[in-house]
PDB file of N, CA and C in Angstrom:
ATOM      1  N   UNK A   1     -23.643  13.676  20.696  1.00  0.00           N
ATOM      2  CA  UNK A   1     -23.940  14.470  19.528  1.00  0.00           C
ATOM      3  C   UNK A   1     -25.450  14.481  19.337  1.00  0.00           C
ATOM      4  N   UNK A   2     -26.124  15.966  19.763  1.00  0.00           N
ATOM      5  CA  UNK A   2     -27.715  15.963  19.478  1.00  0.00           C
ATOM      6  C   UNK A   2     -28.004  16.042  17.985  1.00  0.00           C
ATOM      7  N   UNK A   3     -28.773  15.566  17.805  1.00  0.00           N
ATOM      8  CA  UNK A   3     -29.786  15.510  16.034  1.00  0.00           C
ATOM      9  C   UNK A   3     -31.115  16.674  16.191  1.00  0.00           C
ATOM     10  N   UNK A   4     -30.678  18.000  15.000  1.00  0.00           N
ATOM     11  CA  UNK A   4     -32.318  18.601  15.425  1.00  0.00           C
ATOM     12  C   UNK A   4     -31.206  20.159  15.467  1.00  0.00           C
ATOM     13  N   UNK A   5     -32.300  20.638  15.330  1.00  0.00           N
ATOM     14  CA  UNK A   5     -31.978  22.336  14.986  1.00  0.00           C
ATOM     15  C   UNK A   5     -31.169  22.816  16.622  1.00  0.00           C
ATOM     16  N   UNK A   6     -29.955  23.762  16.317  1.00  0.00           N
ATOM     17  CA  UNK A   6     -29.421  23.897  17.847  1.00  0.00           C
ATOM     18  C   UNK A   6     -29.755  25.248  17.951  1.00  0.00           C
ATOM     19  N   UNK A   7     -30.141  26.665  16.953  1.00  0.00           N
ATOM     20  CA  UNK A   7     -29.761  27.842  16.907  1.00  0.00           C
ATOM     21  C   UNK A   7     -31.413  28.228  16.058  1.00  0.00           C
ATOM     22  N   UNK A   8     -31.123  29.568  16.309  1.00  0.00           N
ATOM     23  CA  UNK A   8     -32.278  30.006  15.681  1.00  0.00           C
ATOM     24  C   UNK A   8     -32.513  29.886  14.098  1.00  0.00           C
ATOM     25  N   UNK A   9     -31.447  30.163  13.565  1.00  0.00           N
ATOM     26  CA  UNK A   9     -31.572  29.850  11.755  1.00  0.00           C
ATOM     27  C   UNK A   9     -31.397  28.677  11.868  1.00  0.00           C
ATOM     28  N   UNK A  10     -30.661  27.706  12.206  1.00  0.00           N
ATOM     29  CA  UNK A  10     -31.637  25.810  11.343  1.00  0.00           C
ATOM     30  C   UNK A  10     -32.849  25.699  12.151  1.00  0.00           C
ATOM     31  N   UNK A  11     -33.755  26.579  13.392  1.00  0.00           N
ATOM     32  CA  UNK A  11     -34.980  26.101  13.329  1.00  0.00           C
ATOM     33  C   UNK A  11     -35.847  27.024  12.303  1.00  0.00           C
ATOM     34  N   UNK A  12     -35.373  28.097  11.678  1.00  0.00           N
ATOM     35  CA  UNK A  12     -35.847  28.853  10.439  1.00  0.00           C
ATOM     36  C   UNK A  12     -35.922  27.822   9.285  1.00  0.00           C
ATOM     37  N   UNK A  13     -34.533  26.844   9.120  1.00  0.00           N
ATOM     38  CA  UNK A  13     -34.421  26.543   7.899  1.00  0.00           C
ATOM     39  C   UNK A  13     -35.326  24.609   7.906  1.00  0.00           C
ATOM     40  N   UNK A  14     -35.474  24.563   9.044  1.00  0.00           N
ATOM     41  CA  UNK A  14     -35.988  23.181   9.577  1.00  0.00           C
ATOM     42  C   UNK A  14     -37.616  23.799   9.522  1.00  0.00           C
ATOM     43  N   UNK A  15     -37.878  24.438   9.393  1.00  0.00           N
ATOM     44  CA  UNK A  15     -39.559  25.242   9.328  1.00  0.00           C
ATOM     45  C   UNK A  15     -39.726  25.256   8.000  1.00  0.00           C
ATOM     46  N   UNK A  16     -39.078  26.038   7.138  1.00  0.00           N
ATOM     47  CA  UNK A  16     -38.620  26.349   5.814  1.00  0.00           C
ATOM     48  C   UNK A  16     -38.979  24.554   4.946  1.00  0.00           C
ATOM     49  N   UNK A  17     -37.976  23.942   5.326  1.00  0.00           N
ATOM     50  CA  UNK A  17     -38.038  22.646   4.459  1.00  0.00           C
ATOM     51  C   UNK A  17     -38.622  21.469   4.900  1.00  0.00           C
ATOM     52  N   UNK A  18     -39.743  21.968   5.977  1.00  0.00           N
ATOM     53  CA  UNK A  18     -40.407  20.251   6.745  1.00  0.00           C
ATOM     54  C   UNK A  18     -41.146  19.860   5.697  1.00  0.00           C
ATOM     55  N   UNK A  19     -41.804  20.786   4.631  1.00  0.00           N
ATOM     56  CA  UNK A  19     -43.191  20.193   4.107  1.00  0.00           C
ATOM     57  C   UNK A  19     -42.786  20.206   2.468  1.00  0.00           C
ATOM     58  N   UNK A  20     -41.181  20.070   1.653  1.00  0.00           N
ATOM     59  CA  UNK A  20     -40.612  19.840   0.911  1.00  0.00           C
ATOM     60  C   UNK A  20     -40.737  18.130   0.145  1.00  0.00           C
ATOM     61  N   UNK A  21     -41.184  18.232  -0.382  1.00  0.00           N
ATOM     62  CA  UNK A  21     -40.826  16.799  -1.198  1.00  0.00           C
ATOM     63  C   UNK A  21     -39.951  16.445  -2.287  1.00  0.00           C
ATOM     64  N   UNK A  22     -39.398  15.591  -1.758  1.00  0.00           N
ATOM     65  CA  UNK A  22     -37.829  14.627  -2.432  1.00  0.00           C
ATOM     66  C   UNK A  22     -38.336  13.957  -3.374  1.00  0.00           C
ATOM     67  N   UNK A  23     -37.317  13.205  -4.461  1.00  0.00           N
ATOM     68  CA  UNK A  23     -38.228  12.103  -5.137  1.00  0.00           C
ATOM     69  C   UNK A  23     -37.953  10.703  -4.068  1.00  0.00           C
ATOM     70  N   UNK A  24     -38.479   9.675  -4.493  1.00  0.00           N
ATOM     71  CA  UNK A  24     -38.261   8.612  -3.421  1.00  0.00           C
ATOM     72  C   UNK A  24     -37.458   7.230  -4.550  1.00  0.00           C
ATOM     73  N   UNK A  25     -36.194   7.167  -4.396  1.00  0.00           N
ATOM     74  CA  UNK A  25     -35.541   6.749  -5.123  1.00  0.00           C
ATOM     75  C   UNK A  25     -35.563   5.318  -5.332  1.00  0.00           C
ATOM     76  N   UNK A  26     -36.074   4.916  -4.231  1.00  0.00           N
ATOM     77  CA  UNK A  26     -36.402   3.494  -3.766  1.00  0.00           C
ATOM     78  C   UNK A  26     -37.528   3.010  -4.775  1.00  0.00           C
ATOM     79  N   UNK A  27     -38.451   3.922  -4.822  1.00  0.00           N
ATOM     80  CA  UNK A  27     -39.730   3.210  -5.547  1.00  0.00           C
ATOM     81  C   UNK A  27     -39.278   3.390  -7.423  1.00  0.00           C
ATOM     82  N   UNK A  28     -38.211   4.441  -7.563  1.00  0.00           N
ATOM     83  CA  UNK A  28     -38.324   4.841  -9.289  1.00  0.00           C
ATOM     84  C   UNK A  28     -37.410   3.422  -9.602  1.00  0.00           C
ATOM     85  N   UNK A  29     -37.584   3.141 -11.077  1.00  0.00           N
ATOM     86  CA  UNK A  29     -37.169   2.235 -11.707  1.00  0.00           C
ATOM     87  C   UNK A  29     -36.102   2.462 -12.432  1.00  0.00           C
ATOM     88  N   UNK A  30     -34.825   2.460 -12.308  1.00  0.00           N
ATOM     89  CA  UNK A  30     -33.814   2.661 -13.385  1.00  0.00           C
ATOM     90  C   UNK A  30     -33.707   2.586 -14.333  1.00  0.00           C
ATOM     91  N   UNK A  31     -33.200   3.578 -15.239  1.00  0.00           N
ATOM     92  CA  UNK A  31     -33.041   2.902 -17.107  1.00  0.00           C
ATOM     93  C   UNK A  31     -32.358   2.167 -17.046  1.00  0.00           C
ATOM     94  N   UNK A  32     -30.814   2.151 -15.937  1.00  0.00           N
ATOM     95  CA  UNK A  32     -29.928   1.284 -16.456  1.00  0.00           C
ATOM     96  C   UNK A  32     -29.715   0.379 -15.317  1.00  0.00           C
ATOM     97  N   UNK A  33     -29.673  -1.354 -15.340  1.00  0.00           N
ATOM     98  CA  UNK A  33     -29.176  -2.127 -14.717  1.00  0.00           C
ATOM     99  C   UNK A  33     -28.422  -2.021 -13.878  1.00  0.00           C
ATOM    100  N   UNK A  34     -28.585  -2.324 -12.817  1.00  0.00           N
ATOM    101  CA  UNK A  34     -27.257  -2.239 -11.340  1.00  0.00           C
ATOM    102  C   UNK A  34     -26.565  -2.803 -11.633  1.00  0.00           C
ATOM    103  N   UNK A  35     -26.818  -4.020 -12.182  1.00  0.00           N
ATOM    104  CA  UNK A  35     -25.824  -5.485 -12.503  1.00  0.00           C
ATOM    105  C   UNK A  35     -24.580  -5.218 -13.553  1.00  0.00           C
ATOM    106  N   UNK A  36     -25.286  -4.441 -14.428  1.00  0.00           N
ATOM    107  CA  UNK A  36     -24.316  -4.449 -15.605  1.00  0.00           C
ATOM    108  C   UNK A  36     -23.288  -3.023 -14.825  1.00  0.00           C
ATOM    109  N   UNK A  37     -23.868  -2.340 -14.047  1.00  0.00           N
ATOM    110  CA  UNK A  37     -23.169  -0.810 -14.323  1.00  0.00           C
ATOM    111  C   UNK A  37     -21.925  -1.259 -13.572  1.00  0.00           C
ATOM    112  N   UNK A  38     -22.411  -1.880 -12.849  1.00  0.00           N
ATOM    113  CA  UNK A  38     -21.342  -2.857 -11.145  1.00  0.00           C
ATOM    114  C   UNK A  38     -20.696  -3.400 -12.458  1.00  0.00           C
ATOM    115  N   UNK A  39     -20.784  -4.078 -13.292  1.00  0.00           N
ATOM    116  CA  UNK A  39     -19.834  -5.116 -13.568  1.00  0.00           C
ATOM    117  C   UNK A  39     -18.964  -4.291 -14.284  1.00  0.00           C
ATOM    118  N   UNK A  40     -19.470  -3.223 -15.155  1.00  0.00           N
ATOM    119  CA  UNK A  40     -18.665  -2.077 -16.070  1.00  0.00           C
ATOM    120  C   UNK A  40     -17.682  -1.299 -15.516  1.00  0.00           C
ATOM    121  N   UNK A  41     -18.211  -1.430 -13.913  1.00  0.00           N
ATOM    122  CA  UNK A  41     -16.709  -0.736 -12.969  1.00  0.00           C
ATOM    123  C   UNK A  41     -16.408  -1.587 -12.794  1.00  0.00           C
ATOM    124  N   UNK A  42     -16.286  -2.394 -12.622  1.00  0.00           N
ATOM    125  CA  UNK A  42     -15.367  -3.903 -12.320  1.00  0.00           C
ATOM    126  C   UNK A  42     -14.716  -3.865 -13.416  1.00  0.00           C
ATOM    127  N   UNK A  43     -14.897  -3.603 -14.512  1.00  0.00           N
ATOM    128  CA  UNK A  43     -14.064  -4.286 -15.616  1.00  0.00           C
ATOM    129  C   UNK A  43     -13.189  -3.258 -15.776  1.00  0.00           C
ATOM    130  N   UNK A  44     -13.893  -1.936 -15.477  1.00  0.00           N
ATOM    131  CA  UNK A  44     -12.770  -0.366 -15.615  1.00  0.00           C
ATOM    132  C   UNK A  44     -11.906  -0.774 -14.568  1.00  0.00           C
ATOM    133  N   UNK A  45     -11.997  -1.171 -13.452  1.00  0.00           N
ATOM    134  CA  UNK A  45     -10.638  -1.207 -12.376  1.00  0.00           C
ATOM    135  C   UNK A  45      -9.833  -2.463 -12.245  1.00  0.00           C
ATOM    136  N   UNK A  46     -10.812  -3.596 -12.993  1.00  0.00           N
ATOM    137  CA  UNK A  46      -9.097  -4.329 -13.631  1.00  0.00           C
ATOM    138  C   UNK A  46      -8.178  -4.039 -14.825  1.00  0.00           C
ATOM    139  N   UNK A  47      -8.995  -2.967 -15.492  1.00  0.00           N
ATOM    140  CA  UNK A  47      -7.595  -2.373 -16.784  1.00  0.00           C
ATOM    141  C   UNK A  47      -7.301  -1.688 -16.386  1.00  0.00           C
ATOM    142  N   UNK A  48      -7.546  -0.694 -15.333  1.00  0.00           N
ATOM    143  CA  UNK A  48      -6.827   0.494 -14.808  1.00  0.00           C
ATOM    144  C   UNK A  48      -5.493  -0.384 -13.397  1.00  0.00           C
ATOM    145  N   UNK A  49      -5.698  -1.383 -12.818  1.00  0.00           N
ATOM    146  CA  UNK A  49      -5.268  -2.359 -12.304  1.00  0.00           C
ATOM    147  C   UNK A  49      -3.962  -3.076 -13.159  1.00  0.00           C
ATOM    148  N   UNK A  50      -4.641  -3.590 -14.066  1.00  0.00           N
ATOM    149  CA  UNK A  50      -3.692  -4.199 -14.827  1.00  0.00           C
ATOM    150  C   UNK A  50      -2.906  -3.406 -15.264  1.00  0.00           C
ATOM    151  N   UNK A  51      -3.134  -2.268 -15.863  1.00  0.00           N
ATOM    152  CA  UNK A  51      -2.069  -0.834 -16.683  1.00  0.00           C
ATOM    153  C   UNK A  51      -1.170  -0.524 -15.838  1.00  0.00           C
ATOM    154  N   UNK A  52      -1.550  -0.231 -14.741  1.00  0.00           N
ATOM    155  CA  UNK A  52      -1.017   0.046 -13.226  1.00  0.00           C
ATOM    156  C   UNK A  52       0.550  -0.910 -13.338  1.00  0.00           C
ATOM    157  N   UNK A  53       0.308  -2.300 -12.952  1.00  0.00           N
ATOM    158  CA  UNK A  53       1.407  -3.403 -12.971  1.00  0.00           C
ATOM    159  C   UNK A  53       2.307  -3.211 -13.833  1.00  0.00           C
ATOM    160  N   UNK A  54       1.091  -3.596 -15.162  1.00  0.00           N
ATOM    161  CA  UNK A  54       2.188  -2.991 -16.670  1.00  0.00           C
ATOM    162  C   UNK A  54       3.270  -2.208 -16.702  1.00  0.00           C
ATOM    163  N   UNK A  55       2.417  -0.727 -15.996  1.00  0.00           N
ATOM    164  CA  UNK A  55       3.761   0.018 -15.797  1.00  0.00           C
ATOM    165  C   UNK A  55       4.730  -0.004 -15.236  1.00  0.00           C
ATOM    166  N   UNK A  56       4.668  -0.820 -13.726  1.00  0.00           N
ATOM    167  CA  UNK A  56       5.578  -0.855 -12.857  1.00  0.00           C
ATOM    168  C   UNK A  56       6.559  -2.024 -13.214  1.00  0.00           C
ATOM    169  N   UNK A  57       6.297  -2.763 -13.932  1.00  0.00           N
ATOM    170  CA  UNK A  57       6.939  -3.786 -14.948  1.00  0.00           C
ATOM    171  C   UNK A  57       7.903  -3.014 -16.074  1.00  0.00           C
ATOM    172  N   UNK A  58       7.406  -2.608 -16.658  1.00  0.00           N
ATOM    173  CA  UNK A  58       8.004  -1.995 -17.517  1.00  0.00           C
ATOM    174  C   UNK A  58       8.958  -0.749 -17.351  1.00  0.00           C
ATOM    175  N   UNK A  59       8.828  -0.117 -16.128  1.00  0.00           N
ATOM    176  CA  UNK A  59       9.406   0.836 -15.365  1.00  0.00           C
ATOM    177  C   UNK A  59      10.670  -0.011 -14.666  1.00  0.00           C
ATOM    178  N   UNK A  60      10.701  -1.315 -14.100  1.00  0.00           N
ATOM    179  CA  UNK A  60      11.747  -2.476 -13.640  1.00  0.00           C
ATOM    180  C   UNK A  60      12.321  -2.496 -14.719  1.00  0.00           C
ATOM    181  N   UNK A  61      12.004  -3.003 -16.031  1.00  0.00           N
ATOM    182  CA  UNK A  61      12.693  -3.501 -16.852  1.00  0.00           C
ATOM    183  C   UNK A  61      13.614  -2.385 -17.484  1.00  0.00           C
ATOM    184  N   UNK A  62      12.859  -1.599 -17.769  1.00  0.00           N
ATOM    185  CA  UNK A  62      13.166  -0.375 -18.214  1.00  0.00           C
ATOM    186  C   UNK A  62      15.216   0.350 -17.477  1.00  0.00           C
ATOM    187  N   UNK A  63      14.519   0.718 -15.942  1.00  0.00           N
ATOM    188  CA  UNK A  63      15.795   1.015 -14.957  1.00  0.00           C
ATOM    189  C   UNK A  63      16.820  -0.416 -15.335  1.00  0.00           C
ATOM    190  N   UNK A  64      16.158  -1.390 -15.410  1.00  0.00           N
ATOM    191  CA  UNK A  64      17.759  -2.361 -15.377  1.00  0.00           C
ATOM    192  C   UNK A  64      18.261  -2.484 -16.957  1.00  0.00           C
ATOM    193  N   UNK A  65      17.666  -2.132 -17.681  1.00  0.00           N
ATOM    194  CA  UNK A  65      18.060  -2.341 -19.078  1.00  0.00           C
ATOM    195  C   UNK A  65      19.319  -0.610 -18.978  1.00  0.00           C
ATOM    196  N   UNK A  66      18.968   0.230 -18.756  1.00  0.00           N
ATOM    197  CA  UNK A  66      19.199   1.269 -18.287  1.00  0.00           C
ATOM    198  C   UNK A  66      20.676   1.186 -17.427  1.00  0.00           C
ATOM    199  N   UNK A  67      20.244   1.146 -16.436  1.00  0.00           N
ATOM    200  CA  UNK A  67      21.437   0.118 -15.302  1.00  0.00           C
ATOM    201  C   UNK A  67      22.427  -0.119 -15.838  1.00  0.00           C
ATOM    202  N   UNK A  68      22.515  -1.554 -16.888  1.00  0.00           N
ATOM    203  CA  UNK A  68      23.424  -2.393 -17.876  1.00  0.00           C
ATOM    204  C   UNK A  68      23.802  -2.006 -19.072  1.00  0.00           C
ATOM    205  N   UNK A  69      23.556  -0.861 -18.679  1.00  0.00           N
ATOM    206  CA  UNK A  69      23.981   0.290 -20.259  1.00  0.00           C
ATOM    207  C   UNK A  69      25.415   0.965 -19.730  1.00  0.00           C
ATOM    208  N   UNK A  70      24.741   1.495 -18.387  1.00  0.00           N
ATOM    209  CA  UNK A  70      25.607   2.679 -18.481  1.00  0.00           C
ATOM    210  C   UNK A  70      26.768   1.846 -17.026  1.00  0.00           C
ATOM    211  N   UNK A  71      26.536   1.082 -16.402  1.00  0.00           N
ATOM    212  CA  UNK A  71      27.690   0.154 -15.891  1.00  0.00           C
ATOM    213  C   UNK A  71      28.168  -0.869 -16.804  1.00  0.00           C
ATOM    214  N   UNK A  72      27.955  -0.926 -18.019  1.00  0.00           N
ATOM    215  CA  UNK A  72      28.967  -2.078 -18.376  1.00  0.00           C
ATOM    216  C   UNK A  72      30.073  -1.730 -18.747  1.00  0.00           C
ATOM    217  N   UNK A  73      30.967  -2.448 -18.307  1.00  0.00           N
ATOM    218  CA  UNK A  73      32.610  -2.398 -18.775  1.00  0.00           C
ATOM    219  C   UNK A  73      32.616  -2.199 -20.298  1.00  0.00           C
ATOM    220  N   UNK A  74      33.367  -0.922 -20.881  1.00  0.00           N
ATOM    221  CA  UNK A  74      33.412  -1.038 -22.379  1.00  0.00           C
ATOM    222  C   UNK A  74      35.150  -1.078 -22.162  1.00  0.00           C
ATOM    223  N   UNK A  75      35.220  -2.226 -23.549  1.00  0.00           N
ATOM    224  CA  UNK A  75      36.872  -2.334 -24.057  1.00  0.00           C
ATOM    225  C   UNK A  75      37.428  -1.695 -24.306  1.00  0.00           C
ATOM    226  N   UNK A  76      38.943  -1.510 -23.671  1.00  0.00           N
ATOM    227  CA  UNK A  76      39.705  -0.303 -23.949  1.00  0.00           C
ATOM    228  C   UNK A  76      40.594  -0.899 -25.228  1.00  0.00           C
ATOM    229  N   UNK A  77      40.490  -0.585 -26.389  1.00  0.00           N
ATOM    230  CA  UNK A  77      41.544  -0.509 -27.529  1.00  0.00           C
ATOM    231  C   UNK A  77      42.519  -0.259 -27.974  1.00  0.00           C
TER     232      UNK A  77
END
């Protein structure tokens, strides 16, 4: 797999954008903490995690409560 213009328009568009400047993300300073933002998804995907279980818990309990409704023997009178 070559790297680099193969055709006549990306060496148009590789002419076009050589002398373009990016910002350089490396050197800018963030408003907001890496540390905290990392930990704020961490904490979103153990309640979305935990809700997850919850449901599938409650979805078990749910079918067998369900289940023992409609198979139980009722008394004939």
């Amino acid at each position: 797999m070559a790297v680099g213009a193969r055709d006549y328009i990306d060496k148009l568009l590789v002419k076009k954008y050589a002398d373009e400047q990016v910002d350089n993300h490396d050197a800018m300073e963030s408003m907001i903490d890496p540390n905290k933002m990392l930990e704020a998804m961490n904490d979103v995907a153990n309640i979305k995690r935990n809700m997850f279980m919850m449901s599938a818990k409650l979805s078990a309990v749910c079918y067998g409560v369900n289940a023992k409704a409609r198979y139980q023997k009722r008394e004939v009178s």
